[in-house]
PDB file of N, CA and C in Angstrom:
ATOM      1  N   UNK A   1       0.821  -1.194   0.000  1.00  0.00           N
ATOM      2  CA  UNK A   1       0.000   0.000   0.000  1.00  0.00           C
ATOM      3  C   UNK A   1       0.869   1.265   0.000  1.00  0.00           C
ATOM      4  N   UNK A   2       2.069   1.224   0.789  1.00  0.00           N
ATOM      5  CA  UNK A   2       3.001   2.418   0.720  1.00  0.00           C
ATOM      6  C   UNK A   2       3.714   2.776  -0.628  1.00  0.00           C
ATOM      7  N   UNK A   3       4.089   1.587  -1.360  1.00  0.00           N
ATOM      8  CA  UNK A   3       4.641   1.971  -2.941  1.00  0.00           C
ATOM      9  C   UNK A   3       3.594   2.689  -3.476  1.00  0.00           C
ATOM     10  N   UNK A   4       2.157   1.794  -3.617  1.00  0.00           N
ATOM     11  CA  UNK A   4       1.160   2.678  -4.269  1.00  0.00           C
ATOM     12  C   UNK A   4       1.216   3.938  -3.930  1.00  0.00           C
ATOM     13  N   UNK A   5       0.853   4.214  -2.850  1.00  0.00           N
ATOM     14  CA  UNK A   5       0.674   5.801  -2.620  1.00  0.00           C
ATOM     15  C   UNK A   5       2.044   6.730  -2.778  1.00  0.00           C
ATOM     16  N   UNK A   6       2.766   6.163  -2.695  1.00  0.00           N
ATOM     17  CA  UNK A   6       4.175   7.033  -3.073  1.00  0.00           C
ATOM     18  C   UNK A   6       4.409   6.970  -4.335  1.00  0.00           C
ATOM     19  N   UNK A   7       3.977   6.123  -5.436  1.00  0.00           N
ATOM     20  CA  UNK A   7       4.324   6.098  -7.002  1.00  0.00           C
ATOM     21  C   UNK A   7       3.205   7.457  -7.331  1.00  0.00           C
ATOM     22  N   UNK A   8       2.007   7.417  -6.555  1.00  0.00           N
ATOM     23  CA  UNK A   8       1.057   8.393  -6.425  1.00  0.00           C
ATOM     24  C   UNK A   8       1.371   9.998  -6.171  1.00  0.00           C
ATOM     25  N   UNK A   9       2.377   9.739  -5.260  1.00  0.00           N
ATOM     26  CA  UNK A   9       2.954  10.883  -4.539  1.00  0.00           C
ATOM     27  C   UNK A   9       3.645  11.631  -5.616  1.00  0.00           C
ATOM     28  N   UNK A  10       4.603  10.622  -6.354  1.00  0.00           N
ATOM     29  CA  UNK A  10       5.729  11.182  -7.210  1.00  0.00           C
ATOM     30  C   UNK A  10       5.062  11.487  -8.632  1.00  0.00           C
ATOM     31  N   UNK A  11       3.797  10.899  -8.871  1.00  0.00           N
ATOM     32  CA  UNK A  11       3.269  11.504 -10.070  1.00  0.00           C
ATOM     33  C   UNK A  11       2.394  12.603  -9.802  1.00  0.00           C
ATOM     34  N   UNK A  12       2.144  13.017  -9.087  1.00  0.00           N
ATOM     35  CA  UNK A  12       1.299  14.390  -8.609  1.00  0.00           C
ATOM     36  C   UNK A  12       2.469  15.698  -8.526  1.00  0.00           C
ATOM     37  N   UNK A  13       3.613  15.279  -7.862  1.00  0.00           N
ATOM     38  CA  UNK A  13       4.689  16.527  -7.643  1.00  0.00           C
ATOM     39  C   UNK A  13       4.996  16.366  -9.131  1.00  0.00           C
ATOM     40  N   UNK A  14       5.070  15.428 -10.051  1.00  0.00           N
ATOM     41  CA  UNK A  14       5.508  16.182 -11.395  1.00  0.00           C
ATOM     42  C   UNK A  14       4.536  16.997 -11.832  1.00  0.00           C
ATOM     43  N   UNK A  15       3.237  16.424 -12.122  1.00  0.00           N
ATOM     44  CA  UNK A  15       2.095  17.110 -12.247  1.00  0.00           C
ATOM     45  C   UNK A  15       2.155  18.573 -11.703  1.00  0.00           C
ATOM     46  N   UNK A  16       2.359  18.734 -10.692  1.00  0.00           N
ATOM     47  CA  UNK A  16       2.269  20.273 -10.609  1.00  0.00           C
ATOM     48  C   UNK A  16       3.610  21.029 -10.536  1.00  0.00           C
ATOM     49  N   UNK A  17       4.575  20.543 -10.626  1.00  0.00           N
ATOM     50  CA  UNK A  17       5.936  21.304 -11.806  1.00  0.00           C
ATOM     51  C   UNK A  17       5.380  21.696 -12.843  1.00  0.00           C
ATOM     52  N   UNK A  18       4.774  20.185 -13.728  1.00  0.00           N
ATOM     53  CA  UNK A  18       4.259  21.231 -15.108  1.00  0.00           C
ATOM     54  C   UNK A  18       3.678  21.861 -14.908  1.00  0.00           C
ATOM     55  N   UNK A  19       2.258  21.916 -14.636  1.00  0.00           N
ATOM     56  CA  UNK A  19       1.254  22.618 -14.215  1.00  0.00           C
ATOM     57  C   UNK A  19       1.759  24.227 -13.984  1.00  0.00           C
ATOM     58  N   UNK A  20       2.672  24.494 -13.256  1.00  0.00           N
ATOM     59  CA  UNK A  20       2.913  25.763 -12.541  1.00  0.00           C
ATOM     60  C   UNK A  20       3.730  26.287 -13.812  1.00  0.00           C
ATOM     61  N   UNK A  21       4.917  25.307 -14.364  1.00  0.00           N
ATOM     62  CA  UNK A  21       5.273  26.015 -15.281  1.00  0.00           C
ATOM     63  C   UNK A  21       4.666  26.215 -16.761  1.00  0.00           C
ATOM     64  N   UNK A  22       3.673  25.555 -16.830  1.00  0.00           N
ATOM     65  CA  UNK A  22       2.820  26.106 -17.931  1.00  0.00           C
ATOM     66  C   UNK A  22       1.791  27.199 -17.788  1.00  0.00           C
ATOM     67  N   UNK A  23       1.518  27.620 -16.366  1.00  0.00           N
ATOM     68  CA  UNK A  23       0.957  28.932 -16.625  1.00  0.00           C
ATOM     69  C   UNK A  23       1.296  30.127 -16.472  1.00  0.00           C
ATOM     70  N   UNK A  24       0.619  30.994 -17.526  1.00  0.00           N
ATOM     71  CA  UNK A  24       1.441  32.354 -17.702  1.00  0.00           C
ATOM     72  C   UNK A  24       1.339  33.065 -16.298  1.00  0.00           C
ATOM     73  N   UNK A  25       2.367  34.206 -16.290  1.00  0.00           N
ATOM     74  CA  UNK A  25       2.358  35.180 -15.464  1.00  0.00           C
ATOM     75  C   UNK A  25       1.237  36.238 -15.506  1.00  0.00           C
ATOM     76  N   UNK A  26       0.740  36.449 -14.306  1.00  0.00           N
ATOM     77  CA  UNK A  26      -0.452  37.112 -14.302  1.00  0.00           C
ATOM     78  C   UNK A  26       0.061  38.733 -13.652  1.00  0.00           C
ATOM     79  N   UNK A  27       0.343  38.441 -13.041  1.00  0.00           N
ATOM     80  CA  UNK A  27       0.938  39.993 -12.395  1.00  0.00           C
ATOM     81  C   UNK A  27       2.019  40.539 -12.618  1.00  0.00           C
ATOM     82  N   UNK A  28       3.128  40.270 -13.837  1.00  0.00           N
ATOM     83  CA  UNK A  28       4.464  40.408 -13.850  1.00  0.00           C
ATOM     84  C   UNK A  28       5.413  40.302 -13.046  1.00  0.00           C
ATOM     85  N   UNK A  29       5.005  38.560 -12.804  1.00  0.00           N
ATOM     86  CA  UNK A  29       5.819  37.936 -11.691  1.00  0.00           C
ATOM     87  C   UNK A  29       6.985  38.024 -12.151  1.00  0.00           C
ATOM     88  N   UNK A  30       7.573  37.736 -11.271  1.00  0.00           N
ATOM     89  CA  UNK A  30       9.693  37.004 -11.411  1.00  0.00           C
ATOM     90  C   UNK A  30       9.807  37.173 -12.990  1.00  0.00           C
ATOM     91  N   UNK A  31       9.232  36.002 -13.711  1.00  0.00           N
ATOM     92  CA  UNK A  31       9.635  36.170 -15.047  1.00  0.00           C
ATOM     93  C   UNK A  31       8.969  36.925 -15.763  1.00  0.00           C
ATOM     94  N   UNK A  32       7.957  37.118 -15.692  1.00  0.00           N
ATOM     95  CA  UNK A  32       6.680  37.972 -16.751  1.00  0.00           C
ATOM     96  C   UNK A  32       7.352  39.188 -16.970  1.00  0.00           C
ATOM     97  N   UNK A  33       6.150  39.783 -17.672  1.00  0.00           N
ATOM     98  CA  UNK A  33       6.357  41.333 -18.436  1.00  0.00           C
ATOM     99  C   UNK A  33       6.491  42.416 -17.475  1.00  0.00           C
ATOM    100  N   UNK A  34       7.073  43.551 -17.461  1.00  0.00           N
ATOM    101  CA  UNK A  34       7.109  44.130 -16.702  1.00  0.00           C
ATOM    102  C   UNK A  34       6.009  44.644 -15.753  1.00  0.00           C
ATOM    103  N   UNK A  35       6.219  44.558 -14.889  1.00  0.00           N
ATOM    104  CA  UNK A  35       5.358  44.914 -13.744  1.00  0.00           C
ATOM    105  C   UNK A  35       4.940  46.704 -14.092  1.00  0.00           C
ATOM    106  N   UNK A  36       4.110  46.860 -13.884  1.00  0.00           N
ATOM    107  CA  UNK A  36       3.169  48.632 -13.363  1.00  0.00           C
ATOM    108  C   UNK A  36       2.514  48.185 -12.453  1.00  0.00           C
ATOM    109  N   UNK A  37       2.230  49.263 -12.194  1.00  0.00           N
ATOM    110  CA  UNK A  37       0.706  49.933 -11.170  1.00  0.00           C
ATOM    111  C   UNK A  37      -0.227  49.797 -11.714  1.00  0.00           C
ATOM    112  N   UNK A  38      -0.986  49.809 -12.951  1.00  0.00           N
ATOM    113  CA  UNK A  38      -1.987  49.553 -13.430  1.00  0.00           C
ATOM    114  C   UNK A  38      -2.174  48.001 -13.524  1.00  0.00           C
ATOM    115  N   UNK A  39      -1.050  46.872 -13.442  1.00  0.00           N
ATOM    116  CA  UNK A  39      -2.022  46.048 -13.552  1.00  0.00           C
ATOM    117  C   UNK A  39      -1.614  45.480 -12.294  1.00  0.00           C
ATOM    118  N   UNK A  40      -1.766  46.025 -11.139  1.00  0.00           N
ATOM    119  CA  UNK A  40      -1.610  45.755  -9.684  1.00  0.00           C
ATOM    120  C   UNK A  40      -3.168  45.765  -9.191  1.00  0.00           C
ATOM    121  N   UNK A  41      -3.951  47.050 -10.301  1.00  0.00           N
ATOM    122  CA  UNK A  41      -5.179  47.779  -9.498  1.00  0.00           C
ATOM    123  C   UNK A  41      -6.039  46.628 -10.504  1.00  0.00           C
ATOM    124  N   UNK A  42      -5.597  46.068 -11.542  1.00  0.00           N
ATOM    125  CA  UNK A  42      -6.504  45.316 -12.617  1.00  0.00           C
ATOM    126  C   UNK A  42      -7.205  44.411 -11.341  1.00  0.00           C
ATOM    127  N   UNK A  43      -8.699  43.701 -12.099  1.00  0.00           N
ATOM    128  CA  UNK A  43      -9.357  42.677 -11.302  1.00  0.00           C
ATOM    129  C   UNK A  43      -8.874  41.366 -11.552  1.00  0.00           C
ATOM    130  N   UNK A  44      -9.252  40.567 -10.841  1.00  0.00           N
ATOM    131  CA  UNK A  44      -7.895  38.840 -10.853  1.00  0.00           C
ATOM    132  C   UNK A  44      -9.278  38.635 -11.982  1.00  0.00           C
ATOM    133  N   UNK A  45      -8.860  37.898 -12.728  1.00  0.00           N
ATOM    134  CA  UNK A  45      -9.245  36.399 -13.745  1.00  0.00           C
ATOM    135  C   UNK A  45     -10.088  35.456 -13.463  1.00  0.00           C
ATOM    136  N   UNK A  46     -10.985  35.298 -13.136  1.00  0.00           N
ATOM    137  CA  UNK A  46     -11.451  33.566 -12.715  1.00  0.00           C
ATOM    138  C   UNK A  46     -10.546  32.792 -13.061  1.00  0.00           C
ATOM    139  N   UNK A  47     -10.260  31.926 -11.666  1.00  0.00           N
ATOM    140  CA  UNK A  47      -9.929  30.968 -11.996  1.00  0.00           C
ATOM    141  C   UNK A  47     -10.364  29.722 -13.239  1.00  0.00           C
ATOM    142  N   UNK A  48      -9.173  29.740 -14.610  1.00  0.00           N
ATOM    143  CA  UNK A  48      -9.101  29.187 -15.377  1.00  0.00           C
ATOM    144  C   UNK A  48      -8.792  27.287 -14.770  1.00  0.00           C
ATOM    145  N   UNK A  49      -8.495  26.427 -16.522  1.00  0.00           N
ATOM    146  CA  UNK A  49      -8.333  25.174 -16.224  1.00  0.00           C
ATOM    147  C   UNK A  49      -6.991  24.436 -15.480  1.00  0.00           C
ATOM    148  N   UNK A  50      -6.071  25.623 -15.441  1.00  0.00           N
ATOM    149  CA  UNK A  50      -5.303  25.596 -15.255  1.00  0.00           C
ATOM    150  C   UNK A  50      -5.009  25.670 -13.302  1.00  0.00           C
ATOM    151  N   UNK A  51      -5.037  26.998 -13.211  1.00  0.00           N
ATOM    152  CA  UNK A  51      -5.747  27.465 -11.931  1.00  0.00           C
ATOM    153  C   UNK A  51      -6.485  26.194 -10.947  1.00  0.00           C
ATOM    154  N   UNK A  52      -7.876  25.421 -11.757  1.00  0.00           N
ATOM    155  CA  UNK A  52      -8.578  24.731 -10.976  1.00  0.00           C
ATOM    156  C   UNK A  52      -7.608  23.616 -10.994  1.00  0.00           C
ATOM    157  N   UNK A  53      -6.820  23.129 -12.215  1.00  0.00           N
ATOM    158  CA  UNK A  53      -5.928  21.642 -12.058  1.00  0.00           C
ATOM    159  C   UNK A  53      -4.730  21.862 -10.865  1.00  0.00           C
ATOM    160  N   UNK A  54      -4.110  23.291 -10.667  1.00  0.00           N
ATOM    161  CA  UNK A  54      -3.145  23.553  -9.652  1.00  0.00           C
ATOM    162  C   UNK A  54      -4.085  22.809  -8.330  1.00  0.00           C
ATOM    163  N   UNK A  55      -4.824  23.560  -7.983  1.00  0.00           N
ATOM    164  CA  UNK A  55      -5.424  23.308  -6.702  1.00  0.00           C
ATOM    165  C   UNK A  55      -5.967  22.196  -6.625  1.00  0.00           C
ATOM    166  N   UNK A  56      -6.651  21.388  -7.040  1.00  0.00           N
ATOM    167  CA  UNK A  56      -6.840  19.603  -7.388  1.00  0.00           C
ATOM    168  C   UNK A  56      -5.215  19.307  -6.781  1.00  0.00           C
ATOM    169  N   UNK A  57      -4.558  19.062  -7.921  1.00  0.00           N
ATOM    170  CA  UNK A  57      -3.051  18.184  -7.269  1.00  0.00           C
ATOM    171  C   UNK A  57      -2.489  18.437  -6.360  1.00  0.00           C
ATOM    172  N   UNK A  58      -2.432  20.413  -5.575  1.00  0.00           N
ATOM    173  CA  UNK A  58      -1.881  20.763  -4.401  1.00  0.00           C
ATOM    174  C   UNK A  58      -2.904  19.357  -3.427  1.00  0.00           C
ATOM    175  N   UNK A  59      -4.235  19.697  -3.381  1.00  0.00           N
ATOM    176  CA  UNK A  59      -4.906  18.949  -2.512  1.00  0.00           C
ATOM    177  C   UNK A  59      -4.533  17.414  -2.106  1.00  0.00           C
ATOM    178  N   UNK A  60      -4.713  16.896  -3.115  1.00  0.00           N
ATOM    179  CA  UNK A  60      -3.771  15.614  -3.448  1.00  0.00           C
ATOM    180  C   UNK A  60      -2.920  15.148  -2.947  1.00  0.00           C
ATOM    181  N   UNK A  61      -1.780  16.477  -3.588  1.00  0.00           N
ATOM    182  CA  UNK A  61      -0.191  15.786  -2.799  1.00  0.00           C
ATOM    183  C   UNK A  61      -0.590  16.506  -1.441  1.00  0.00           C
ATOM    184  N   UNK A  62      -1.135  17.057  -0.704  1.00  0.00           N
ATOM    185  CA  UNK A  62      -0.946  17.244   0.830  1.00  0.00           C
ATOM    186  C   UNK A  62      -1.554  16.082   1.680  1.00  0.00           C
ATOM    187  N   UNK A  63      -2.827  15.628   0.599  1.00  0.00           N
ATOM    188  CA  UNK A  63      -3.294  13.970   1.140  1.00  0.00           C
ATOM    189  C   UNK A  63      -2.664  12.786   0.914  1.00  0.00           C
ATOM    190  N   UNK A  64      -1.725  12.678  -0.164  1.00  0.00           N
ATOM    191  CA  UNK A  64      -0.605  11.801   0.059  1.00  0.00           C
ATOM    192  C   UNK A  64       0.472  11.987   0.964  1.00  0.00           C
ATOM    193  N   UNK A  65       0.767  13.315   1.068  1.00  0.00           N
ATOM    194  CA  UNK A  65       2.130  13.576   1.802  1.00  0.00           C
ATOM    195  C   UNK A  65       1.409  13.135   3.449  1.00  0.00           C
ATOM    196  N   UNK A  66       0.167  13.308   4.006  1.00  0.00           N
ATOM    197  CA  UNK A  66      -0.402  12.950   5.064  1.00  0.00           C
ATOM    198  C   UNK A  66      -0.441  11.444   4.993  1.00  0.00           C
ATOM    199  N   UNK A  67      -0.675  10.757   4.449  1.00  0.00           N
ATOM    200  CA  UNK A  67      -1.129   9.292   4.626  1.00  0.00           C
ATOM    201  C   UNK A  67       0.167   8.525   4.738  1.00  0.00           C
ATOM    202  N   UNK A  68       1.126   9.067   3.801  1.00  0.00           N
ATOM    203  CA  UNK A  68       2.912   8.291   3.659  1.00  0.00           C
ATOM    204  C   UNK A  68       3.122   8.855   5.308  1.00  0.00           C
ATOM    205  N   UNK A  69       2.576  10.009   6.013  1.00  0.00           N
ATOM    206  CA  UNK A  69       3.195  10.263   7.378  1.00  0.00           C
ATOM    207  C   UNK A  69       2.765   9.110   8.451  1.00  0.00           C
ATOM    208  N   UNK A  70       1.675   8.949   7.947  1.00  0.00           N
ATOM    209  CA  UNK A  70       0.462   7.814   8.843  1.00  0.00           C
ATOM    210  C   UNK A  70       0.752   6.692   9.112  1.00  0.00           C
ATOM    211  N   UNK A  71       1.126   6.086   7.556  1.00  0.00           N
ATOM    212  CA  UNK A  71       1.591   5.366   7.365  1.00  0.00           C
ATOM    213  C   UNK A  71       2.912   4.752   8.191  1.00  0.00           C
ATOM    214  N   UNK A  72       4.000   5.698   7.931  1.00  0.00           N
ATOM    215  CA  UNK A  72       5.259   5.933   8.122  1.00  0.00           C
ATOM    216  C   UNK A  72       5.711   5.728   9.636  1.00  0.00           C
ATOM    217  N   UNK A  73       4.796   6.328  10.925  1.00  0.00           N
ATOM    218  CA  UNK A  73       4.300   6.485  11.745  1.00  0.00           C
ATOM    219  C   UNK A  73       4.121   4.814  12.184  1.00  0.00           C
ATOM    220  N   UNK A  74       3.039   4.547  11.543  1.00  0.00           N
ATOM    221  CA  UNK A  74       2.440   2.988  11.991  1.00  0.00           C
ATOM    222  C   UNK A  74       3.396   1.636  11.941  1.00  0.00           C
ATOM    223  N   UNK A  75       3.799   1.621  10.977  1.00  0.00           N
ATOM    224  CA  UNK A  75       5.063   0.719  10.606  1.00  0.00           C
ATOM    225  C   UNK A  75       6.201   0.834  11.195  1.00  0.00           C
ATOM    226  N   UNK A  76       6.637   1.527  11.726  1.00  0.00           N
ATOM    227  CA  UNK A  76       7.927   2.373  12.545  1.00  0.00           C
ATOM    228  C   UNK A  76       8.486   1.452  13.634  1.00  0.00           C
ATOM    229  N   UNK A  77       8.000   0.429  14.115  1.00  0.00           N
ATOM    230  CA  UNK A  77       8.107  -0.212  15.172  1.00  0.00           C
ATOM    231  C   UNK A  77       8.991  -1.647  14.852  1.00  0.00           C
ATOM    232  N   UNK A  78       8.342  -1.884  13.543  1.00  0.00           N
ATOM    233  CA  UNK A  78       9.212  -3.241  13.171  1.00  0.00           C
ATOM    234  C   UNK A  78      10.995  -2.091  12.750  1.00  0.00           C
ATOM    235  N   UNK A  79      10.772  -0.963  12.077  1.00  0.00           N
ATOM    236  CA  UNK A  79      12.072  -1.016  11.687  1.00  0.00           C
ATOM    237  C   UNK A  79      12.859   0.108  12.346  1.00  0.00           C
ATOM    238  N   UNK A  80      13.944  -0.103  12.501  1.00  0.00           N
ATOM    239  CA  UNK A  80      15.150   0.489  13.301  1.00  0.00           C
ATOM    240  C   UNK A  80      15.600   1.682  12.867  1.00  0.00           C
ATOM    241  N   UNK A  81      15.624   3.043  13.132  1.00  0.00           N
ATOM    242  CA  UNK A  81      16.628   4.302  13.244  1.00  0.00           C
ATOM    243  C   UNK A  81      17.427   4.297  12.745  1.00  0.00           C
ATOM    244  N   UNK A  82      18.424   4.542  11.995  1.00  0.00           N
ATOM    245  CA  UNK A  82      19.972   4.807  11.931  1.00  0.00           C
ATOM    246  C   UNK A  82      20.566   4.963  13.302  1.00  0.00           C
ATOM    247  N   UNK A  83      20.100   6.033  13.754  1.00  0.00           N
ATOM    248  CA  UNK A  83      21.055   6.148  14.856  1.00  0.00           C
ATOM    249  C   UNK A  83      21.134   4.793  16.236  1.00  0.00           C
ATOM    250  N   UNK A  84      19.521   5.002  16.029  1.00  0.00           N
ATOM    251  CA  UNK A  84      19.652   3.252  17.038  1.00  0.00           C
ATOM    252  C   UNK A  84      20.503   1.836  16.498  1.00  0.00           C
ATOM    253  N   UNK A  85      20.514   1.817  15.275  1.00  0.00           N
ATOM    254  CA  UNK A  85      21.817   0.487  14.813  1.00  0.00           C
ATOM    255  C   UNK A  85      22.805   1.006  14.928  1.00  0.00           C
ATOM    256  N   UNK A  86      23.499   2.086  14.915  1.00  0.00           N
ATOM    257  CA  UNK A  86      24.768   3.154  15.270  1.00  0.00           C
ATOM    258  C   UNK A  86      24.739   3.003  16.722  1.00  0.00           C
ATOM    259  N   UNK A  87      24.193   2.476  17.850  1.00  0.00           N
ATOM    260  CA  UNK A  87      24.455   3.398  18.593  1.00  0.00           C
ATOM    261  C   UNK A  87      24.475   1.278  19.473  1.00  0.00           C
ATOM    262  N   UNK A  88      23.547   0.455  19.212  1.00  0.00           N
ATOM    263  CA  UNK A  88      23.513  -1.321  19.106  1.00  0.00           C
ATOM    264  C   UNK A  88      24.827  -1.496  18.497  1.00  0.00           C
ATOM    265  N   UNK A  89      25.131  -1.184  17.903  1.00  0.00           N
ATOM    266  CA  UNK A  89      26.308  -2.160  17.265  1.00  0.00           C
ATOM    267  C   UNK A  89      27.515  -1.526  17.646  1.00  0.00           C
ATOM    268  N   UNK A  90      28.848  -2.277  17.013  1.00  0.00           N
ATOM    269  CA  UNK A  90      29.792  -1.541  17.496  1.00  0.00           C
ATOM    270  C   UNK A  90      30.482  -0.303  16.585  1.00  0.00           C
ATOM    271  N   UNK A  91      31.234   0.295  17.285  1.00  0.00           N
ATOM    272  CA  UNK A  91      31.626   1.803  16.447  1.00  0.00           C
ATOM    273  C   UNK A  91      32.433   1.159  15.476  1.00  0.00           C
ATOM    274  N   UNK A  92      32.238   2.121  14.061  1.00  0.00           N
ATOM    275  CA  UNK A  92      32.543   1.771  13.012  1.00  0.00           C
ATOM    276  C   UNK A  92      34.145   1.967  13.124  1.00  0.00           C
ATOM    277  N   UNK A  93      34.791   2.196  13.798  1.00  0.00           N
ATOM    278  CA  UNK A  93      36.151   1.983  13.382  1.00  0.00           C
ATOM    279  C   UNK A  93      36.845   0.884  14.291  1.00  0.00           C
ATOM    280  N   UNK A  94      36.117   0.296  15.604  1.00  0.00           N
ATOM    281  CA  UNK A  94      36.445  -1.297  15.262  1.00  0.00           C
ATOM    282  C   UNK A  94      36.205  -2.245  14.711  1.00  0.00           C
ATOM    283  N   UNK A  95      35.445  -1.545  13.956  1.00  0.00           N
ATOM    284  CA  UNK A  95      34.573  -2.802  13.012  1.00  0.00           C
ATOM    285  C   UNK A  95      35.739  -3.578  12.216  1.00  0.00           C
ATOM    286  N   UNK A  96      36.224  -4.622  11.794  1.00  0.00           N
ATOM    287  CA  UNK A  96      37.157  -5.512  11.098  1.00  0.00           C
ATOM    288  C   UNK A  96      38.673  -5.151  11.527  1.00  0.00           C
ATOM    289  N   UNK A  97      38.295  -4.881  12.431  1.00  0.00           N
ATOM    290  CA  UNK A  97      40.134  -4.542  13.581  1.00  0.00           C
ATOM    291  C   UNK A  97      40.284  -5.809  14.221  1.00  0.00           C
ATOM    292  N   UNK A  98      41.692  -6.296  14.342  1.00  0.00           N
ATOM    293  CA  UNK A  98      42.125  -7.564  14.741  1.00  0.00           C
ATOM    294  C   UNK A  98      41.473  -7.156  16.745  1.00  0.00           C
ATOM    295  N   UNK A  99      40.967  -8.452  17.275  1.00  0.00           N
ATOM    296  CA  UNK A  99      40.858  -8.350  18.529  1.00  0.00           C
ATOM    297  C   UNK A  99      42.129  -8.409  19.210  1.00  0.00           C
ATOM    298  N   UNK A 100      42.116  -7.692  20.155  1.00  0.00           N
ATOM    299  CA  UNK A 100      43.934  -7.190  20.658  1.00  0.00           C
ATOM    300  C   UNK A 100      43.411  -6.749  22.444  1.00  0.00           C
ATOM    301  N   UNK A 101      43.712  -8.319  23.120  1.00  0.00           N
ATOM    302  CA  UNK A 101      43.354  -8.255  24.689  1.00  0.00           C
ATOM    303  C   UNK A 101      44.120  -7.306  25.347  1.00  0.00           C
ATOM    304  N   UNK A 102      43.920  -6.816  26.044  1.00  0.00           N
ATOM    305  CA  UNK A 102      44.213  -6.005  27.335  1.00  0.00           C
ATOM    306  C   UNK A 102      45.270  -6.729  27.592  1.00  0.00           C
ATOM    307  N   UNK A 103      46.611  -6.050  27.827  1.00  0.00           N
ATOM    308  CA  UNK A 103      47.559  -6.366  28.380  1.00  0.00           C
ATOM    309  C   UNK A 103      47.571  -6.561  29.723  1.00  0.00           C
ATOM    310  N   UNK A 104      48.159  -7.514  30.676  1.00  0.00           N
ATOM    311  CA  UNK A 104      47.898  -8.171  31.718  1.00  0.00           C
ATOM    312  C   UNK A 104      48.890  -7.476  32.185  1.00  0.00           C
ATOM    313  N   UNK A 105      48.595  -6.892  33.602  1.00  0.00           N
ATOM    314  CA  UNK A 105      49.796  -6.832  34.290  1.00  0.00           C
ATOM    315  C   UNK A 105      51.296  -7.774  34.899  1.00  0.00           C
ATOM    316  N   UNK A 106      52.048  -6.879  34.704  1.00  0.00           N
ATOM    317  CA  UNK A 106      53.224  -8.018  34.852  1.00  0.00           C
ATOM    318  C   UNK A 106      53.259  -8.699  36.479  1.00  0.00           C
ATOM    319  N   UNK A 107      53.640 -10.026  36.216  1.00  0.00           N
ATOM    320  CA  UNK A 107      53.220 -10.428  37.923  1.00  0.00           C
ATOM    321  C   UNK A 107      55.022 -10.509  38.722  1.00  0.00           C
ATOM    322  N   UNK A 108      54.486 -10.162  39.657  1.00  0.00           N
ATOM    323  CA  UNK A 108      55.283  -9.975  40.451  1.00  0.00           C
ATOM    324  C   UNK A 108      56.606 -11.234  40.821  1.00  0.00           C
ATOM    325  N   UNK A 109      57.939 -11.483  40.395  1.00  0.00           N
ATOM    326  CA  UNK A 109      58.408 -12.296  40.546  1.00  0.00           C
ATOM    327  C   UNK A 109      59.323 -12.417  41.739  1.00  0.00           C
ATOM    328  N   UNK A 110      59.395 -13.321  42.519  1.00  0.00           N
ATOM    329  CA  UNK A 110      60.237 -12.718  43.810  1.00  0.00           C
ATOM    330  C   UNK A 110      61.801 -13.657  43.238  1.00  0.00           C
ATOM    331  N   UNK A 111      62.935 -12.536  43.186  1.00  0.00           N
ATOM    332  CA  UNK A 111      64.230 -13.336  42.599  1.00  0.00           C
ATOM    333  C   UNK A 111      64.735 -14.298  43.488  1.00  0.00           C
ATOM    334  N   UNK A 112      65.450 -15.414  42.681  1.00  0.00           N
ATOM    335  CA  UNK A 112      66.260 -17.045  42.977  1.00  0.00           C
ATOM    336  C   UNK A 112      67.019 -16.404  43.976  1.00  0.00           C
ATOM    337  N   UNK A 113      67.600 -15.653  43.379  1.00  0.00           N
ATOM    338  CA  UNK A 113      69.183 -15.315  44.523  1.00  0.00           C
ATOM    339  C   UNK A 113      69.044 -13.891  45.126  1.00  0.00           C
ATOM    340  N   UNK A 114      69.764 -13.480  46.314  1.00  0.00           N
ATOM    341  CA  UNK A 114      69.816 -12.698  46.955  1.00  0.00           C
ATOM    342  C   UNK A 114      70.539 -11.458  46.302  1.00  0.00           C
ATOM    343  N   UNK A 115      69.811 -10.174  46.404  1.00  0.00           N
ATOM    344  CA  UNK A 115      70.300  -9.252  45.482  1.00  0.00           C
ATOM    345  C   UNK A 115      71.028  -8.358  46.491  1.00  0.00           C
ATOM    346  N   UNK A 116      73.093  -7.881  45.958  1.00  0.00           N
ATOM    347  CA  UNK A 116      73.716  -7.689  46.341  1.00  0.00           C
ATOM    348  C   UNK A 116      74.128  -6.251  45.771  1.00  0.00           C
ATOM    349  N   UNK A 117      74.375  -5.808  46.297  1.00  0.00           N
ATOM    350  CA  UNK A 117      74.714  -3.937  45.960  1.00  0.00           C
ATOM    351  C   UNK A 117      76.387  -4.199  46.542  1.00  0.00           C
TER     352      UNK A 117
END
């Protein structure tokens, strides 16, 4: 169910890339024609087919992007963190290091013969 809705996910965010970049500039945005004052005071447009298809797929991907959270959320229990297997296992730079015991202290030998100065 999670592929589905995420193959879902990823065809809606293209969808409204195009979408946005196929419609013209209305106010002499960023790229459009130069901006005035007169068409600041102009009245907006009805929303065209364009316009109504933006807001459809915004809706969409915010109900996919919610359900992959839900989802995401629910399942969470079988699988592990990064940082929690980082933190279970051992640090990555002993990882494939020869094991190398603790040196034993030297034991105390009491000498054969009597030591003479």
């Amino acid at each position: 169910m999670e592929a589905v809705i995420l193959v879902i996910h990823l065809i809606v965010a293209l969808s409204i890339i195009a979408v946005v970049l196929v419609q013209p500039s209305e106010a002499g945005g960023f790229l459009g024609s130069s901006g005035s004052m007169s068409n600041m005071m102009a009245p907006r447009r009805s929303g065209d087919a364009l316009t109504r298809l933006t807001t459809i797929l915004a809706g969409v991907f915010f109900l996919t992007s919610l359900s992959l959270a839900i989802i995401a959320e629910h399942g969470s229990a079988a699988k592990k963190s990064i940082l929690d297997v980082a933190t279970t296992d051992q640090p990555a730079a002993t990882k494939g290091a020869p094991v190398v015991p603790k040196a034993a202290a030297p034991k105390k030998v009491k000498p054969t013969a009597p030591i003479s100065r």
